[in-house]
C-alpha atoms as a PDB file:
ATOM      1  CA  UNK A   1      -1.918  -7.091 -29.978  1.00  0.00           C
ATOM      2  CA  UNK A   2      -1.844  -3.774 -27.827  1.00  0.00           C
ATOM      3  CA  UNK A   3       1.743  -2.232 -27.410  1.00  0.00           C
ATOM      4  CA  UNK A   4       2.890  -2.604 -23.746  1.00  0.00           C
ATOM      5  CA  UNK A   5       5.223   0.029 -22.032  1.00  0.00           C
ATOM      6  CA  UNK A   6       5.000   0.002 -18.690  1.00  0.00           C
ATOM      7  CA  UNK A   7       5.525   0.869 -15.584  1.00  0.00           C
ATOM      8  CA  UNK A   8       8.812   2.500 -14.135  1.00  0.00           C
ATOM      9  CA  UNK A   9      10.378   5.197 -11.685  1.00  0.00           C
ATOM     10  CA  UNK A  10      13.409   5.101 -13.557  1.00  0.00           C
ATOM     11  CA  UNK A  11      16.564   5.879 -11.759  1.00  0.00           C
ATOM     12  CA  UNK A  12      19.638   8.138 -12.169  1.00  0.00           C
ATOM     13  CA  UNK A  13      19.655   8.538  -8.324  1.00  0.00           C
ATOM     14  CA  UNK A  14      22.908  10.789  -8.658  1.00  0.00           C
ATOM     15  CA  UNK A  15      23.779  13.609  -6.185  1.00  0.00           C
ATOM     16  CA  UNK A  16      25.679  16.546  -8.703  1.00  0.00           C
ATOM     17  CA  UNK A  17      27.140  18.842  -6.093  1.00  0.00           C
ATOM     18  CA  UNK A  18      27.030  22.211  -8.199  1.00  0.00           C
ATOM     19  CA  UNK A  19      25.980  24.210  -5.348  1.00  0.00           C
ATOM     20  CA  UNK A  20      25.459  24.152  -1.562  1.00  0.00           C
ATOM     21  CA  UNK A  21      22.248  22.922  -1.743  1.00  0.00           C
ATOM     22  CA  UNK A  22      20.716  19.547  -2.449  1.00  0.00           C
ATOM     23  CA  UNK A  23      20.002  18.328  -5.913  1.00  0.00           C
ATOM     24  CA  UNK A  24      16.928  16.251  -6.550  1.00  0.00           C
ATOM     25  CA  UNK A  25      17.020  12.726  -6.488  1.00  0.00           C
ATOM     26  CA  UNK A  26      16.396  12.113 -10.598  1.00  0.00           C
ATOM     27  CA  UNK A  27      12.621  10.631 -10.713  1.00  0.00           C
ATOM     28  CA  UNK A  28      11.194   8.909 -14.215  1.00  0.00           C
ATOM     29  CA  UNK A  29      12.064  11.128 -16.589  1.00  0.00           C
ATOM     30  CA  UNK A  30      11.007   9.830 -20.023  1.00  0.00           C
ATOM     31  CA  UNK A  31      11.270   6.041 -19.534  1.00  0.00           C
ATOM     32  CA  UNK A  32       7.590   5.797 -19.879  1.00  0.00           C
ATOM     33  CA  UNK A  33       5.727   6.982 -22.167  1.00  0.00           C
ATOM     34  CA  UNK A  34       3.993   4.925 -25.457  1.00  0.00           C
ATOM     35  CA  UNK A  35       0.722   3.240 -23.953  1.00  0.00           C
ATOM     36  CA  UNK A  36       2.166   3.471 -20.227  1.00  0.00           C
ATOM     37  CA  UNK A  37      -1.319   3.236 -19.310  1.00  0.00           C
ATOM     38  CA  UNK A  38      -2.123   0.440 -21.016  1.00  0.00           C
ATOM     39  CA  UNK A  39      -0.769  -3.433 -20.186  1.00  0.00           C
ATOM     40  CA  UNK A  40      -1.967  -5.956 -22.247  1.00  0.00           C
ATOM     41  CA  UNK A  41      -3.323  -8.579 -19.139  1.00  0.00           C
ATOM     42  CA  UNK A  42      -2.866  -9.801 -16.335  1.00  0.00           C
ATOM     43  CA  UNK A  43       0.470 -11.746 -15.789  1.00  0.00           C
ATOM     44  CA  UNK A  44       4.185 -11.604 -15.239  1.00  0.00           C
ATOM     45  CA  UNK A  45       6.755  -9.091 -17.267  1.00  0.00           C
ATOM     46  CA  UNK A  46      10.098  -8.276 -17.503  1.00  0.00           C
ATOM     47  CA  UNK A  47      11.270  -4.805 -18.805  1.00  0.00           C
ATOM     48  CA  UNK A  48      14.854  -3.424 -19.391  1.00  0.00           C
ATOM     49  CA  UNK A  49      15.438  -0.206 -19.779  1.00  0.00           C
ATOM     50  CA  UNK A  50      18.861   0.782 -21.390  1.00  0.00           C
ATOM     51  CA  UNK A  51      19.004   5.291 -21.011  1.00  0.00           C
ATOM     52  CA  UNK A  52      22.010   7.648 -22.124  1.00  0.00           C
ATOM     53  CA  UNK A  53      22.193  10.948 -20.576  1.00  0.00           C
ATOM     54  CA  UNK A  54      24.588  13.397 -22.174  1.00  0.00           C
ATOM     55  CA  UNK A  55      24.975  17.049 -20.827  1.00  0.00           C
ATOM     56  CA  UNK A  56      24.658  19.787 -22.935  1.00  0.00           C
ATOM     57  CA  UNK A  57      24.943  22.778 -20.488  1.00  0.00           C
ATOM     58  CA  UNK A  58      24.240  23.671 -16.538  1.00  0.00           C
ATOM     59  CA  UNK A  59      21.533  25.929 -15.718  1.00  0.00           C
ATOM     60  CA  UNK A  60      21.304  27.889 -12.443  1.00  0.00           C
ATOM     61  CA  UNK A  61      18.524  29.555 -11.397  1.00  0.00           C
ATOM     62  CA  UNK A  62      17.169  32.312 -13.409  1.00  0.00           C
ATOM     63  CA  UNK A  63      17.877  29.653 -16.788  1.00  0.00           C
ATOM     64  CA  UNK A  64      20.778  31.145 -17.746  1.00  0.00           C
ATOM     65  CA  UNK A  65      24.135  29.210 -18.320  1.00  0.00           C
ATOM     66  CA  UNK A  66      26.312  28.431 -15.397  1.00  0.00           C
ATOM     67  CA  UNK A  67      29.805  26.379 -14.748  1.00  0.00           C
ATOM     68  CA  UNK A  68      31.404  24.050 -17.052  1.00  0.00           C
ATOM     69  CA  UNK A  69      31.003  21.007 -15.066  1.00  0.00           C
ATOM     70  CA  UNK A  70      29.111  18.055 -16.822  1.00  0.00           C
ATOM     71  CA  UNK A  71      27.888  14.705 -15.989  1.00  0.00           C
ATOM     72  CA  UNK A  72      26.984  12.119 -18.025  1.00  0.00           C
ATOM     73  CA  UNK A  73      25.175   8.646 -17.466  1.00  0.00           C
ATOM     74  CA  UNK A  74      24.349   5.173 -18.801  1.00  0.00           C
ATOM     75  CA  UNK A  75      21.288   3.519 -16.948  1.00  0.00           C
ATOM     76  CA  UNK A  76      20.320  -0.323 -17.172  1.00  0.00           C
ATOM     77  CA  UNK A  77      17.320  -0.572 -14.857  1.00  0.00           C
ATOM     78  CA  UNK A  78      15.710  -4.085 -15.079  1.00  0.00           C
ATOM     79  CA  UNK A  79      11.933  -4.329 -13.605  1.00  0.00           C
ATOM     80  CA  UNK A  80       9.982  -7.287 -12.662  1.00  0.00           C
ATOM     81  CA  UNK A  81       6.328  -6.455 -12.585  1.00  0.00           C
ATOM     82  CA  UNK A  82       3.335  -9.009 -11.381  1.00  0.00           C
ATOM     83  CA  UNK A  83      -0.540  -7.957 -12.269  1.00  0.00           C
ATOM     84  CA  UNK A  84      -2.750 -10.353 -10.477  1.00  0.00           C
ATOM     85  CA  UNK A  85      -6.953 -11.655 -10.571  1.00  0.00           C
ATOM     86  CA  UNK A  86      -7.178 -10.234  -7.107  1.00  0.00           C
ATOM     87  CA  UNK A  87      -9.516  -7.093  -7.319  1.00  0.00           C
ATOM     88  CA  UNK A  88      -9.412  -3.863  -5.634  1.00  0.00           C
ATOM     89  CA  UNK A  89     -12.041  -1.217  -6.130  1.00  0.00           C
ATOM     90  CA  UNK A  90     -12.661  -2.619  -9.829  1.00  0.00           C
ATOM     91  CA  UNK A  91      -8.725  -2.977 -10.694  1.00  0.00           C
ATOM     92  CA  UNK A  92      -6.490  -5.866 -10.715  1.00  0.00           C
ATOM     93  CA  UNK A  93      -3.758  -5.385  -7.818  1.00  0.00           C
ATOM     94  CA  UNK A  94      -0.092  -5.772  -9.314  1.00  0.00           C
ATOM     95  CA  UNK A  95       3.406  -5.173  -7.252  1.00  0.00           C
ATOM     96  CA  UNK A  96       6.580  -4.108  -9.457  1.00  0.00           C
ATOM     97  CA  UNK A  97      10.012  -3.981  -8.180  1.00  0.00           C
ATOM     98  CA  UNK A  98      12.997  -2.584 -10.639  1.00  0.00           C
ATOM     99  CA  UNK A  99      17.115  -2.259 -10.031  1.00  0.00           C
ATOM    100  CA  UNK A 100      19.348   0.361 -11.851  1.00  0.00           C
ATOM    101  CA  UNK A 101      22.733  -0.037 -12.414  1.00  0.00           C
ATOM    102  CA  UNK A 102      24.389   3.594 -13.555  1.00  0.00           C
ATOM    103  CA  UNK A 103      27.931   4.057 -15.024  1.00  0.00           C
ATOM    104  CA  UNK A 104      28.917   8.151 -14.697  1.00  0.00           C
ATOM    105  CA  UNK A 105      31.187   9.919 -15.549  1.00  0.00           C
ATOM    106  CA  UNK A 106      32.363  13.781 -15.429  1.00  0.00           C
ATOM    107  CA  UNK A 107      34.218  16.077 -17.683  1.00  0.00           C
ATOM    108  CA  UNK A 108      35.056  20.378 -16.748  1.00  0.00           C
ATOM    109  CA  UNK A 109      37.232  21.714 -19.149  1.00  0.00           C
ATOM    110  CA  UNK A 110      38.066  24.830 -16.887  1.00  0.00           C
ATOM    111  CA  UNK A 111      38.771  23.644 -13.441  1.00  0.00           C
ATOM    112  CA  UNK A 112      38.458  20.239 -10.885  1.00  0.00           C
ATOM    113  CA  UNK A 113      36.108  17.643 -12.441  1.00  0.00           C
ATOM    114  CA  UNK A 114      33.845  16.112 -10.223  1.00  0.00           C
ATOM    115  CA  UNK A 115      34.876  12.955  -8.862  1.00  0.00           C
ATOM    116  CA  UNK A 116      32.160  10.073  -9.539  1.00  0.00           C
ATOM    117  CA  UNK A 117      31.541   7.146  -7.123  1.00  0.00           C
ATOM    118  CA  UNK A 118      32.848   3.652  -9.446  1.00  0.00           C
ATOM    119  CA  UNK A 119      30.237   1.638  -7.521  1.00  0.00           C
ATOM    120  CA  UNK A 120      27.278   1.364 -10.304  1.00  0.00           C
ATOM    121  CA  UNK A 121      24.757   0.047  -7.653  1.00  0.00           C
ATOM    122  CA  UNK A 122      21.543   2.606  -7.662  1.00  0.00           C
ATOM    123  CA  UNK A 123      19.021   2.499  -5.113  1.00  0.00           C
ATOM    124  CA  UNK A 124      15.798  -0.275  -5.371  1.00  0.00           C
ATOM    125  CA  UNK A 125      11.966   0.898  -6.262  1.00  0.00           C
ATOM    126  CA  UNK A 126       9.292  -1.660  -4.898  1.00  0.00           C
ATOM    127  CA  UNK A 127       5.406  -0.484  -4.672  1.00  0.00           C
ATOM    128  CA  UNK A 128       1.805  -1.948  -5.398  1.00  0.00           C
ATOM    129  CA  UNK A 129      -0.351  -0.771  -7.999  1.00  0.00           C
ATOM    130  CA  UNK A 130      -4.154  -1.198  -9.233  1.00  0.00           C
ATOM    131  CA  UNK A 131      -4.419  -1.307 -12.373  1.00  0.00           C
ATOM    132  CA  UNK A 132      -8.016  -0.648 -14.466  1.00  0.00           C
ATOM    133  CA  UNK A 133      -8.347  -2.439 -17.862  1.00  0.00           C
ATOM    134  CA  UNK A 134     -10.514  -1.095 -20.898  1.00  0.00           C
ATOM    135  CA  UNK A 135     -12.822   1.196 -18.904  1.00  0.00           C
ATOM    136  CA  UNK A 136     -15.012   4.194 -20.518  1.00  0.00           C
ATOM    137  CA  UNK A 137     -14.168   8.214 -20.327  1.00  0.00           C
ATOM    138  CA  UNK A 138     -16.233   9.839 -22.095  1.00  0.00           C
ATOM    139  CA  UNK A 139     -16.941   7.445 -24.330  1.00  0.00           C
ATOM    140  CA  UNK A 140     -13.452   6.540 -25.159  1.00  0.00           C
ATOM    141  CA  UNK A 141     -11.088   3.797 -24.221  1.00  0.00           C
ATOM    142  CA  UNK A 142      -9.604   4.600 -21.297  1.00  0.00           C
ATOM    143  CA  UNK A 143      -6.971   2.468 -18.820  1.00  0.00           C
ATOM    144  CA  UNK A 144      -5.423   3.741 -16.053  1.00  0.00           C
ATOM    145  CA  UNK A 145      -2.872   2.811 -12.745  1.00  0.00           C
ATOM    146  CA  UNK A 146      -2.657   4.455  -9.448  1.00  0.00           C
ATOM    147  CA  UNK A 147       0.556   3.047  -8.111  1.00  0.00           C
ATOM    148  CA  UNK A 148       2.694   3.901  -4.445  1.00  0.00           C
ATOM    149  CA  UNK A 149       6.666   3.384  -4.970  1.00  0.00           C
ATOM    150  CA  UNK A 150       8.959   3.454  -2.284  1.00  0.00           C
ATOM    151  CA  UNK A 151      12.765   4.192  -3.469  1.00  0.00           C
ATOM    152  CA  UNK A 152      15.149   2.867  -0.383  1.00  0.00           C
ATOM    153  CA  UNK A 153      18.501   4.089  -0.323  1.00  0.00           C
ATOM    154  CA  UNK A 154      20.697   0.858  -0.891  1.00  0.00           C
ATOM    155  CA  UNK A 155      22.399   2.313  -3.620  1.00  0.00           C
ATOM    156  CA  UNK A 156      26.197   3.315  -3.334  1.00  0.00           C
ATOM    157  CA  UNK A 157      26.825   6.502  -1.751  1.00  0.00           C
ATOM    158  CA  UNK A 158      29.300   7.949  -0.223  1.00  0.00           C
ATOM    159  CA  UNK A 159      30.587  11.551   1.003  1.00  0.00           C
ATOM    160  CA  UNK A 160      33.851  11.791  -0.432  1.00  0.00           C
ATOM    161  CA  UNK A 161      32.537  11.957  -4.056  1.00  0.00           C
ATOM    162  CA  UNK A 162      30.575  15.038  -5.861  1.00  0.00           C
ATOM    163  CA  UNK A 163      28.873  11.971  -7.844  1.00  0.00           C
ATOM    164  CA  UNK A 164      26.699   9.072  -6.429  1.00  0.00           C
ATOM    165  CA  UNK A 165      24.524   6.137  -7.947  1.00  0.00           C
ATOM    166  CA  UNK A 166      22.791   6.671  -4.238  1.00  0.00           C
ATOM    167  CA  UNK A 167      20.781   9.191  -3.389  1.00  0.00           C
ATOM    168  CA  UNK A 168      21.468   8.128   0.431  1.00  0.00           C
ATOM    169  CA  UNK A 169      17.600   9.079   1.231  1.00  0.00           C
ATOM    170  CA  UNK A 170      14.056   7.721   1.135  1.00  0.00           C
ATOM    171  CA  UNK A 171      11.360   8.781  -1.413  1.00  0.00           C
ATOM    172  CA  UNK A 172       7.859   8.216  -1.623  1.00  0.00           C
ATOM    173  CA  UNK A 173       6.718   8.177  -4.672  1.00  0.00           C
ATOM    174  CA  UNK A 174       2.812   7.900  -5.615  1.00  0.00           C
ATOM    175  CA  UNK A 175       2.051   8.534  -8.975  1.00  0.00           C
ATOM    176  CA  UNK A 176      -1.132   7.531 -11.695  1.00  0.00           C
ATOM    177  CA  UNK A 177      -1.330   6.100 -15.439  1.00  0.00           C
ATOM    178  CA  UNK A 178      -3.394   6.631 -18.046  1.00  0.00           C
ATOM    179  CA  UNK A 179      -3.944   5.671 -21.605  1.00  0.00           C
ATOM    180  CA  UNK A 180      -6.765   7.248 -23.576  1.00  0.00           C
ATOM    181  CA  UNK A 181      -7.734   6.480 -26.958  1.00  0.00           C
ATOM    182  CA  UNK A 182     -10.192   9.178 -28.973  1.00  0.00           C
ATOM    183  CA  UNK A 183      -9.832   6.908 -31.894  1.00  0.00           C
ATOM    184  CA  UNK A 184      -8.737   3.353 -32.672  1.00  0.00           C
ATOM    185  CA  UNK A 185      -5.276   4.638 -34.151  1.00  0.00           C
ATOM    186  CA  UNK A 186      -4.547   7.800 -32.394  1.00  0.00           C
ATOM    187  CA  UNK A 187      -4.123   7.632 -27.986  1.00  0.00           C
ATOM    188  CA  UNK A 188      -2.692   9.787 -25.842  1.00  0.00           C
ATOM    189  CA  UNK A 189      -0.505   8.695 -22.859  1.00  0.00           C
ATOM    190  CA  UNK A 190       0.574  10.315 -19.113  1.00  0.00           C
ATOM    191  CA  UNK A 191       1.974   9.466 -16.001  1.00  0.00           C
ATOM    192  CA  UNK A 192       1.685  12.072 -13.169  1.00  0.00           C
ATOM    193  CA  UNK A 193       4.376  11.464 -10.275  1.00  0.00           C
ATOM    194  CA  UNK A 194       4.381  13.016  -7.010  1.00  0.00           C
ATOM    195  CA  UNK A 195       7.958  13.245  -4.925  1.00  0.00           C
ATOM    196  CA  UNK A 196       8.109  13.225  -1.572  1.00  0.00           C
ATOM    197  CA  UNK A 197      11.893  12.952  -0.090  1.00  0.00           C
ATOM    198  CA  UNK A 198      12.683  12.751   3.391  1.00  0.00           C
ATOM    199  CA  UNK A 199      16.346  14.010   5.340  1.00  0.00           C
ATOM    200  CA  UNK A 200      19.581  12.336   3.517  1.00  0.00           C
ATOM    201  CA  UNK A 201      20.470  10.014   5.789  1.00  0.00           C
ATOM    202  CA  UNK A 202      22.392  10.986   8.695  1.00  0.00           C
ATOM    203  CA  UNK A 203      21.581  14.943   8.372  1.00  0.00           C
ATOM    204  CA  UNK A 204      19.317  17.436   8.605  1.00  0.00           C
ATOM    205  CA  UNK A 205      19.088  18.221   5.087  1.00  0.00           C
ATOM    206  CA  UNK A 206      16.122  17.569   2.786  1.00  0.00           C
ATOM    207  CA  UNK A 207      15.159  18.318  -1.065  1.00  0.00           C
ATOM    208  CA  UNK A 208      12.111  19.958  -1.553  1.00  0.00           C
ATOM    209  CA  UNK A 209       8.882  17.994  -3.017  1.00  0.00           C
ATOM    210  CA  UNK A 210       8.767  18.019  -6.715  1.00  0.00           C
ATOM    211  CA  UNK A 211       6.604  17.276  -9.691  1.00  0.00           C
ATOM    212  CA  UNK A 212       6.531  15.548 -12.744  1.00  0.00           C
ATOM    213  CA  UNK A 213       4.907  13.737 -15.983  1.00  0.00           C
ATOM    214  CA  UNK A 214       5.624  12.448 -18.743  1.00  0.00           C
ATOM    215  CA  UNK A 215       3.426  12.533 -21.846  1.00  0.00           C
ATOM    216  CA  UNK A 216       2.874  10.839 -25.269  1.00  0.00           C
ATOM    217  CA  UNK A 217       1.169  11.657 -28.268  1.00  0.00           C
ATOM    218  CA  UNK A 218       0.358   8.044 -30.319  1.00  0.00           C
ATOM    219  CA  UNK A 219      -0.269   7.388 -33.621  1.00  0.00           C
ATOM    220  CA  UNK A 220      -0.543   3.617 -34.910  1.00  0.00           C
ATOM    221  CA  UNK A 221       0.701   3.039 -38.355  1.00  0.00           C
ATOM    222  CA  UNK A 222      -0.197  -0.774 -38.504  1.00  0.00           C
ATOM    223  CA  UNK A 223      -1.281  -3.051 -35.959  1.00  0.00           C
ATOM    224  CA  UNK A 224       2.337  -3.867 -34.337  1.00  0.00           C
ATOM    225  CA  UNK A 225       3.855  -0.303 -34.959  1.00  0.00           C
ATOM    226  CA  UNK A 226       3.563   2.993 -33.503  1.00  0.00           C
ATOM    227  CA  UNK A 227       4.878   6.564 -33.370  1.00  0.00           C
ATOM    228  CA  UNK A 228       4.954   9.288 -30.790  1.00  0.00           C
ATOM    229  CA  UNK A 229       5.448  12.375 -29.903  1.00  0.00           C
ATOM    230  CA  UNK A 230       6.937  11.815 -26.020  1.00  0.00           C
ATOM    231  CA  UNK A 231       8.625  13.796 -23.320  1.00  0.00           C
ATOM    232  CA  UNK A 232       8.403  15.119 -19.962  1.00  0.00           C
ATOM    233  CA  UNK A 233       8.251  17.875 -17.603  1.00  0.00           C
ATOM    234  CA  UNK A 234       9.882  18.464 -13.866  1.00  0.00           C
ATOM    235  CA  UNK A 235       8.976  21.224 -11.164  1.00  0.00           C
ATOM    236  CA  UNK A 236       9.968  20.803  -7.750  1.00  0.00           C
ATOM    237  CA  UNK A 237       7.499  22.546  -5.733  1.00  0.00           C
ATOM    238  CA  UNK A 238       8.923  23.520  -2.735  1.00  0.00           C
ATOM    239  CA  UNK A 239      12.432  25.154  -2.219  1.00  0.00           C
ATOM    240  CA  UNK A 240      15.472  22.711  -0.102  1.00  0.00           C
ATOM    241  CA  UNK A 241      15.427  23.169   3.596  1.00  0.00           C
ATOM    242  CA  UNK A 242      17.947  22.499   6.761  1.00  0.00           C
ATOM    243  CA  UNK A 243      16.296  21.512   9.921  1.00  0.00           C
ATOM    244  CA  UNK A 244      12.808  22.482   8.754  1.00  0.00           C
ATOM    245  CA  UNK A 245      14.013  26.113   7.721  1.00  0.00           C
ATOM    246  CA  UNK A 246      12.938  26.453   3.918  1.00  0.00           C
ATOM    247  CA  UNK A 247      14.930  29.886   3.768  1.00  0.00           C
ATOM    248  CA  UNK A 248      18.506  28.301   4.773  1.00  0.00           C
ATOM    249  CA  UNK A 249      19.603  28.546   1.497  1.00  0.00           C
ATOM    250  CA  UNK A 250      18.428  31.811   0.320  1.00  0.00           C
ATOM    251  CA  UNK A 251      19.634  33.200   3.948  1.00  0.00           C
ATOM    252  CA  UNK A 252      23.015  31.486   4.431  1.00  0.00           C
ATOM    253  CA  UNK A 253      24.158  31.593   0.765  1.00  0.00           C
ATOM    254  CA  UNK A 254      22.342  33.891  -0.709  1.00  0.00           C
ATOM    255  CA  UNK A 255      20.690  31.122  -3.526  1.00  0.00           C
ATOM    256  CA  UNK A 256      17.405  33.094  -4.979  1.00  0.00           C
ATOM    257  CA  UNK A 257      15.528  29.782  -5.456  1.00  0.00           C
ATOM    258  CA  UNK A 258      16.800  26.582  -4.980  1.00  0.00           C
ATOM    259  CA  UNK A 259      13.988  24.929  -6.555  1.00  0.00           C
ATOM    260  CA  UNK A 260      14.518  23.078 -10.203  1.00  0.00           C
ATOM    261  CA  UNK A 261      12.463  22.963 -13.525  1.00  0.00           C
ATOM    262  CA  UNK A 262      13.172  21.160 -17.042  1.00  0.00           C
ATOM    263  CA  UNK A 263      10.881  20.402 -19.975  1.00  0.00           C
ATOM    264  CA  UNK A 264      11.721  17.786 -22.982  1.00  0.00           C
ATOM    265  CA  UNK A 265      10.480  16.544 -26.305  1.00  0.00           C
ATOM    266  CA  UNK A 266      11.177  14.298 -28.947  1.00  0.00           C
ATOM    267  CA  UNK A 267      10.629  11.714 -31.429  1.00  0.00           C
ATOM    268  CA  UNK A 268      10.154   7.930 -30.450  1.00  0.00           C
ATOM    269  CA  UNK A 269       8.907   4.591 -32.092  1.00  0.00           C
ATOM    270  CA  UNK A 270       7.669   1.149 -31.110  1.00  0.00           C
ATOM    271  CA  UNK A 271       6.870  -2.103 -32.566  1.00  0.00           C
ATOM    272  CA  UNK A 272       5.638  -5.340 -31.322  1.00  0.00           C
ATOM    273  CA  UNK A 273       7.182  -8.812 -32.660  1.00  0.00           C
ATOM    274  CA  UNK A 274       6.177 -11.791 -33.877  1.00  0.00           C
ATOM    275  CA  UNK A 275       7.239 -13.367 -30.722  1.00  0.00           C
ATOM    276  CA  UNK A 276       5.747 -10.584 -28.404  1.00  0.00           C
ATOM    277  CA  UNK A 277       8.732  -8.735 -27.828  1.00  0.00           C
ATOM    278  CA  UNK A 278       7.977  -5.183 -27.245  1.00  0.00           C
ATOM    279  CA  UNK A 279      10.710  -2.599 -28.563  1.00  0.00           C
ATOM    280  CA  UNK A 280      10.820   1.425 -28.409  1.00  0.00           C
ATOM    281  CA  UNK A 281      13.306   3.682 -28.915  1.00  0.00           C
ATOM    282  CA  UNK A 282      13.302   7.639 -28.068  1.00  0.00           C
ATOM    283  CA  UNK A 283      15.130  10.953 -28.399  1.00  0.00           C
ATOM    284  CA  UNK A 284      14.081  13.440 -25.976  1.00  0.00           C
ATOM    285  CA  UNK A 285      15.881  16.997 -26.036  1.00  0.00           C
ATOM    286  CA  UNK A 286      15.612  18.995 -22.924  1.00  0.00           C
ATOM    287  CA  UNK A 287      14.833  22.593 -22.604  1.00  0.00           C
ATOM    288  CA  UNK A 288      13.921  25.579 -20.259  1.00  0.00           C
ATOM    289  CA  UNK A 289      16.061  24.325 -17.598  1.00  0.00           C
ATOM    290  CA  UNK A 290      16.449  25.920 -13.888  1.00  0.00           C
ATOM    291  CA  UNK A 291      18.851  24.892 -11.111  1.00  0.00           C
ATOM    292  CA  UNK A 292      20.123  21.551 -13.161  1.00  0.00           C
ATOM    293  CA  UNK A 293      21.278  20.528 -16.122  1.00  0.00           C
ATOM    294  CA  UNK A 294      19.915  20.584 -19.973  1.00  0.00           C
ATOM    295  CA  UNK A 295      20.707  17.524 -22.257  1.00  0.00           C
ATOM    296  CA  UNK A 296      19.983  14.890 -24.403  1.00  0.00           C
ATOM    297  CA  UNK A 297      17.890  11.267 -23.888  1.00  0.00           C
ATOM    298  CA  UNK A 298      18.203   8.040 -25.412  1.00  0.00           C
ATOM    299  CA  UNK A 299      15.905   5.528 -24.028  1.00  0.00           C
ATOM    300  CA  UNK A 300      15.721   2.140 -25.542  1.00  0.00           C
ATOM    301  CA  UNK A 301      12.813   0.179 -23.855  1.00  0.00           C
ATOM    302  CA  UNK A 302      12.726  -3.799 -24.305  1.00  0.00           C
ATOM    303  CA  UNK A 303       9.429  -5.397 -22.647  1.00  0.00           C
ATOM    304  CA  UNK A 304       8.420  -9.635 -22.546  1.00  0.00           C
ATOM    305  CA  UNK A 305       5.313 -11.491 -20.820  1.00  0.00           C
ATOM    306  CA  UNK A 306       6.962 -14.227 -19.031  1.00  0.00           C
ATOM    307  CA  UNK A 307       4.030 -16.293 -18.746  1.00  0.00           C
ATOM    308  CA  UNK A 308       2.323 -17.016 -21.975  1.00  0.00           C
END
């Protein structure tokens, strides 16, 4: 049976206030990676995704260590994903539609700790997909997605607090899946996400696009278990603006670059049941950090087919 690990935008849509300008809505970061690429058939799925963030250290914009301030998080996102017969362009059309539920919390040891929103309610990704099933790259195996997300701002949100579940602003989100395999045992796994955020509700203010993937290097030890080498990488592309003026920070505050960066890495398994049950488990340590903060991930990733 092939491994199945799917298809998510994750969320931690938290606003950290550790500087006058925006921070990021948090995109998938590490919640896909081993055979994202590759489902095994049409159908329905559930997925649950259980993620702990822990904070190591806040970095500001040249890399270097900034504040004491950290925040913390425990995700459950559950996602409902569909894959239908109905073709498009050679691919079988799908629509997936996942809800994250955050608990955060803050700790400074030095001054005011940032007060956290106690609603847990994040905001809801929806989006079709096509997805292509054992096609040829080269010769190889090769599976792929090209999906469109929209993230709608439903979450809990509001101003009083440093710390939301909400990001209080639309994202579009398009991003493409692939799995490749150069051998039967050995495949090699990435999603490519693009981030397009619009003005937070109700102002004038807007994060800058960004950029990410996330990777995986498998190997398969027996037919039902696999190990990887996963992580992920973030750039956001274009600096935060205020009414369409891209210098507002830089001008007004006198922030060099406003735009943030962080790499990660680490160890992760999965392994297939008797039953179909699909389970993996990852560490991901984060490094070479700019304008956010640098930590530690533990993703545990539980995945069914519904309609056997």
């Amino acid at each position: 049976m092939k491994v199945y690990y799917a298809f998510a935008i994750l969320l931690l849509l938290c606003k950290v206030v550790a500087a006058q300008d925006p921070k990021l809505p948090a995109t998938n970061l590490g919640l896909s990676n081993l055979q994202d690429g590759n489902p095994p058939g049409t159908g329905w799925y559930y997925q649950q995704y259980i993620q702990n963030y822990q904070t190591i250290s806040n970095r500001g914009p040249s890399g270097a260590a900034i504040g004491n301030g950290k925040v913390n998080s425990l995700l459950s996102m559950s996602q409902l994903i569909h894959i239908g017969k109905t073709k498009m362009a050679g691919g079988n059309l799908g629509f997936t539609v996942l809800l994250p539920v955050v608990r955060l919390s803050a700790e400074n040891n030095r001054s005011q700790v940032p007060t956290v929103n106690p609603n847990p309610l994040g905001d809801i990704i929806a989006g079709p997909f096509v997805q292509w099933f054992n096609k040829k790259l080269l010769g190889m195996r090769y599976s792929h997605r090209l999906e469109l997300d929209l993230v709608s701002p439903i979450g809990a949100y509001q101003s009083l607090y440093d710390v939301n579940p909400g990001a209080h602003l639309f994202s579009v989100v398009p991003h493409y899946t692939f799995t490749i395999f150069p051998s039967e045992k050995f495949s090699v796994s990435m999603r490519h996400h693009f981030n397009y955020y619009f003005n937070e509700l109700g102002t004038r203010t807007k994060p800058g696009v960004s950029y990410n993937f996330n990777y995986s290097l498998e190997y398969a030890l027996t037919s039902s278990l696999r190990v990887e080498l996963a992580g992920y990488y973030l750039k956001q592309l274009a600096q935060d603006s205020e009414n369409g003026d891209s210098h507002y920070y830089q001008e007004k505050f006198g922030i060099s670059d406003t735009r943030e960066r962080v790499f990660a890495y680490g160890p992760g398994i999965g392994y297939v049941t008797p039953s179909g049950l699909f389970i993996e488990l990852k560490e991901m340590q984060e490094a070479a950090a700019k304008n956010r903060s640098e930590g530690f991930r533990t993703t545990l990733v539980l995945s069914y087919k519904l309609d056997k």
